[in-house]
N, C-alpha and C. Protein backbone atom coordinates (compact mmCIF):
# COMPACT_ATOMS: atom_id res chain seq x y z
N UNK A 1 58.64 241.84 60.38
CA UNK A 1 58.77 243.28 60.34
C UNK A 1 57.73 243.88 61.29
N UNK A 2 58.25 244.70 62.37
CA UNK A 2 57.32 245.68 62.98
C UNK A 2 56.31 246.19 62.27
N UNK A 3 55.24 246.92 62.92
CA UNK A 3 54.79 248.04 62.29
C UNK A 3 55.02 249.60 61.94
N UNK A 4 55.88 249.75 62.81
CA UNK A 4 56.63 250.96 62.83
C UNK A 4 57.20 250.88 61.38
N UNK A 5 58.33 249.79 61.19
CA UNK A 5 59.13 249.31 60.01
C UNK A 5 58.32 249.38 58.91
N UNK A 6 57.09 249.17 58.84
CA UNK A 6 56.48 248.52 57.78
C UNK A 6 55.78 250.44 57.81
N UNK A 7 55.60 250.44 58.58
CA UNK A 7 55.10 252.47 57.97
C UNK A 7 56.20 253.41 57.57
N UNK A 8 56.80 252.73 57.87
CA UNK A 8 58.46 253.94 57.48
C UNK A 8 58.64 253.07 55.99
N UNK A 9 58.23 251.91 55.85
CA UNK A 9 58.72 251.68 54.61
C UNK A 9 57.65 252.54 53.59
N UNK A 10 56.25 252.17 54.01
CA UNK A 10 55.29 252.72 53.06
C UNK A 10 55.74 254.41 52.87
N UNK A 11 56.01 254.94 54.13
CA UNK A 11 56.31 256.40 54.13
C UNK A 11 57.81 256.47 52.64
N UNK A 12 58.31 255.82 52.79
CA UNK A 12 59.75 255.99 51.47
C UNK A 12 59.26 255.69 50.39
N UNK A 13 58.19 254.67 49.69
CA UNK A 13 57.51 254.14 48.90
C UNK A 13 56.66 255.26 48.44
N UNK A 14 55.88 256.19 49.33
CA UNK A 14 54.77 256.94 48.82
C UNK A 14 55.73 258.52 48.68
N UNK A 15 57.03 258.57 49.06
CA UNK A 15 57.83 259.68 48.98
C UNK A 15 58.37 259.86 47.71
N UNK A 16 58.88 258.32 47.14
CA UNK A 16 59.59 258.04 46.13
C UNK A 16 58.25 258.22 44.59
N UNK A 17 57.11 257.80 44.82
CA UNK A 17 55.75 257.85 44.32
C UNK A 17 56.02 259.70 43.79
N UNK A 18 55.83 260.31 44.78
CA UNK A 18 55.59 262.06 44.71
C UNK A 18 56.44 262.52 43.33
N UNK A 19 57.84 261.98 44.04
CA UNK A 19 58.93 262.75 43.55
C UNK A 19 59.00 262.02 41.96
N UNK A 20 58.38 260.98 41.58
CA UNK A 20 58.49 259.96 40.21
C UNK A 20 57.28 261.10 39.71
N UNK A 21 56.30 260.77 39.78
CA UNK A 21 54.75 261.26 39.38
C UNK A 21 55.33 263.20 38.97
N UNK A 22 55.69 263.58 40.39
CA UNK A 22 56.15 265.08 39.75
C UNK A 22 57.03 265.72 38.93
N UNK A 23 58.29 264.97 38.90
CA UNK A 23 59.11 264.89 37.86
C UNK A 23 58.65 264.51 36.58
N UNK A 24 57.79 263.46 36.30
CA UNK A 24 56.92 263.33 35.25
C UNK A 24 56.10 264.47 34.69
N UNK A 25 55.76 265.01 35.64
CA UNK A 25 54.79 265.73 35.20
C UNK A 25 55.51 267.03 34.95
N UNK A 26 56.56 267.09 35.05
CA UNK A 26 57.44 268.45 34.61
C UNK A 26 57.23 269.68 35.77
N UNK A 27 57.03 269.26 37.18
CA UNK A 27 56.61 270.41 38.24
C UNK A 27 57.65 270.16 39.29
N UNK A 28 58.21 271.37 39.01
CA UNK A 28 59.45 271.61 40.80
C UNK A 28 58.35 271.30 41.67
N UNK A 29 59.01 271.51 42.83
CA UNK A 29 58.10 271.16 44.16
C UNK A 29 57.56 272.67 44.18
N UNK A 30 57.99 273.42 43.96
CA UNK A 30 57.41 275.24 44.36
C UNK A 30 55.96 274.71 43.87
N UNK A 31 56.40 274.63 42.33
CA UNK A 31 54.65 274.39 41.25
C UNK A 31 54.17 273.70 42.29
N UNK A 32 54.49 272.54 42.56
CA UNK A 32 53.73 271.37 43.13
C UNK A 32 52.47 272.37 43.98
N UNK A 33 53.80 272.87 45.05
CA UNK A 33 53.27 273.50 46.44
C UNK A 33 52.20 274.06 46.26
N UNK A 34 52.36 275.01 45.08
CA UNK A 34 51.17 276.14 44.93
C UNK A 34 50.22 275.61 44.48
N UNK A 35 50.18 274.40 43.42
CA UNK A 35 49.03 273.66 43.34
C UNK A 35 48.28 273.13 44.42
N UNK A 36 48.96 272.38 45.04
CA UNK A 36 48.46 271.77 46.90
C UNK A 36 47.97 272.85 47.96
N UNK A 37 48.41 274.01 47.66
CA UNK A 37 48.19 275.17 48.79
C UNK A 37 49.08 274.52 50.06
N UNK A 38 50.26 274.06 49.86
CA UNK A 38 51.11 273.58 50.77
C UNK A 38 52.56 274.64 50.85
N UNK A 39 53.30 274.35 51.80
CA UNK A 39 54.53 274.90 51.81
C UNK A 39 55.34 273.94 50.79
N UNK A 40 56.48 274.58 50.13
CA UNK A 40 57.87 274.09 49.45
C UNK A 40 58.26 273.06 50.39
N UNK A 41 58.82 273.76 51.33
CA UNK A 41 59.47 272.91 52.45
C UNK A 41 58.52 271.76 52.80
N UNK A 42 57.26 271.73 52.89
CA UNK A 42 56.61 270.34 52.83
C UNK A 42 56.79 269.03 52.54
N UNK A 43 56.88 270.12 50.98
CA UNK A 43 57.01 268.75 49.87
C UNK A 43 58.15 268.57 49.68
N UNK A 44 59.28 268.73 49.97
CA UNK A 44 60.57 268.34 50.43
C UNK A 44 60.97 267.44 51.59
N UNK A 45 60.50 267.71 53.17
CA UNK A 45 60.26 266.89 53.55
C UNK A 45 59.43 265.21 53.36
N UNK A 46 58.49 265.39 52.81
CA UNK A 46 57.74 264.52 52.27
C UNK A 46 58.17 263.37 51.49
N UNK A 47 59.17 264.32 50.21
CA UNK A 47 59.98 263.36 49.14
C UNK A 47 60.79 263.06 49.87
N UNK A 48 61.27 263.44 50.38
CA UNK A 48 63.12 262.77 51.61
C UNK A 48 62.42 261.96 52.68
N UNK A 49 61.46 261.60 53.25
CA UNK A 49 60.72 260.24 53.52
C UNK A 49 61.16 261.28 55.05
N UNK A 50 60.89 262.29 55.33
CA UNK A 50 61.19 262.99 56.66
C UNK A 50 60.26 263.34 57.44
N UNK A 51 59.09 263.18 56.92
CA UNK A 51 58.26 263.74 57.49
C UNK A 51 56.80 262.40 56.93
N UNK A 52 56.03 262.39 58.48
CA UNK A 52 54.77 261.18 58.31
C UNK A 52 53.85 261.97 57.96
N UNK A 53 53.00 261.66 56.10
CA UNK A 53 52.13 262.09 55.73
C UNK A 53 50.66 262.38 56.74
N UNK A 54 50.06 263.01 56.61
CA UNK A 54 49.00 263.26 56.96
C UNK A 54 47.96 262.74 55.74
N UNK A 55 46.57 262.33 56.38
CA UNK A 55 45.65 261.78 54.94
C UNK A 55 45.24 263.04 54.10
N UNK A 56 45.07 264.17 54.87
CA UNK A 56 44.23 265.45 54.06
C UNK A 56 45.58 265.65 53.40
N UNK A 57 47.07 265.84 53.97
CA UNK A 57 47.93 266.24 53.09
C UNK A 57 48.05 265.26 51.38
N UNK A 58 47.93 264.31 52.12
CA UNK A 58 48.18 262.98 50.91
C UNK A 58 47.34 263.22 49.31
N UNK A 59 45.83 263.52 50.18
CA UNK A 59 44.92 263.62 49.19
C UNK A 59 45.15 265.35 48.38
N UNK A 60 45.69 265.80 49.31
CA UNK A 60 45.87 267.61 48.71
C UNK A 60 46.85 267.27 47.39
N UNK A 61 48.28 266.60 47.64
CA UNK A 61 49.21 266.10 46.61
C UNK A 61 48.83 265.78 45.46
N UNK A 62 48.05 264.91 46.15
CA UNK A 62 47.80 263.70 44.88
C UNK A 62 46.96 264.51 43.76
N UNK A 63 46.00 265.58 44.26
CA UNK A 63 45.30 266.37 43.41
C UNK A 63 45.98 267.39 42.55
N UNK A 64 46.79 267.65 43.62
CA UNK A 64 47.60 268.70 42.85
C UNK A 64 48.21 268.00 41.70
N UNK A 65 48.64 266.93 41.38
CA UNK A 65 49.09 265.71 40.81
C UNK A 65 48.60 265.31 39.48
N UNK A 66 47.60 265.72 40.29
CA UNK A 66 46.02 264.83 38.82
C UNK A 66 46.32 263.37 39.02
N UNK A 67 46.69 262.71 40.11
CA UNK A 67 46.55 260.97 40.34
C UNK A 67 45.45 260.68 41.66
N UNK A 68 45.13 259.60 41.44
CA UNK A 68 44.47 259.42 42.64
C UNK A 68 45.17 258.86 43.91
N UNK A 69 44.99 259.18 45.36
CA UNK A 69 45.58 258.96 46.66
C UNK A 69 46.58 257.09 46.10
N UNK A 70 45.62 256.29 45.16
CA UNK A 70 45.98 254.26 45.08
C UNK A 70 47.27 254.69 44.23
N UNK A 71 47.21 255.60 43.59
CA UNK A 71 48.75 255.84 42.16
C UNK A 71 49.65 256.13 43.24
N UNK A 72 49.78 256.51 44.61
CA UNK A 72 50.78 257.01 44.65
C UNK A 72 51.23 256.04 45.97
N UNK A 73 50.32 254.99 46.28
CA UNK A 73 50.69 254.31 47.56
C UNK A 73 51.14 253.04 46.76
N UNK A 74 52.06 252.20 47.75
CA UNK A 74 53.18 250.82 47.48
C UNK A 74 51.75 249.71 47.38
N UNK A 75 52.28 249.13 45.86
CA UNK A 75 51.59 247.76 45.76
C UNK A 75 52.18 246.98 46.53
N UNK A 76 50.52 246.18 47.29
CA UNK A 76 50.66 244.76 48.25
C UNK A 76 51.53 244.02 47.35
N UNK A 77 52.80 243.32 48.90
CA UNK A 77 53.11 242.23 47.81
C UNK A 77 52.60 241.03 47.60
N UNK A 78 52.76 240.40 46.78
CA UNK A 78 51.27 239.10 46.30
C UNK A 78 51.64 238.02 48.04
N UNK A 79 50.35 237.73 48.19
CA UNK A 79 50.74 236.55 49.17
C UNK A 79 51.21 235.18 48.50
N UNK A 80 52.16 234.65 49.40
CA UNK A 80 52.68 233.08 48.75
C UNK A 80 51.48 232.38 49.26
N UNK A 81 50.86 231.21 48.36
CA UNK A 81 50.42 230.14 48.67
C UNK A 81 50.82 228.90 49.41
């Protein structure tokens, strides 16, 4: 796998993360937004894997969230021996 491949995957992984964690937490994306001080449309792009996170955005989410930046990124998969 490229690296390109392998960031577009993490990018769907940490999209799919948002949209699990916020639905949990009982918050449309509007709530989300206004918690993050972000646009709606952001966090839409974001969950639809459309748009490449930024780190300050990541960490803005995740707060808005109440998780930390590691809850919302793809577990390594184990190395084979």
């Amino acid at each position: 796998m490229k690296a390109k491949e392998v960031r577009q995957a993490w990018r769907f992984v940490i999209a799919e993360n948002i949209k699990r964690v916020r639905a949990e937490k009982g918050l449309s994306q509007s709530e989300l937004a206004e918690k993050c001080k972000l646009h709606q449309h952001l966090i839409s792009l974001v969950e639809h894997g459309h748009r490449e996170i930024r780190d300050v955005t990541l960490d803005r989410i995740a707060a808005g969230l109440g998780v930390t930046v590691n809850e919302l990124m793809p577990v390594p998969a184990a190395k084979k021996s």
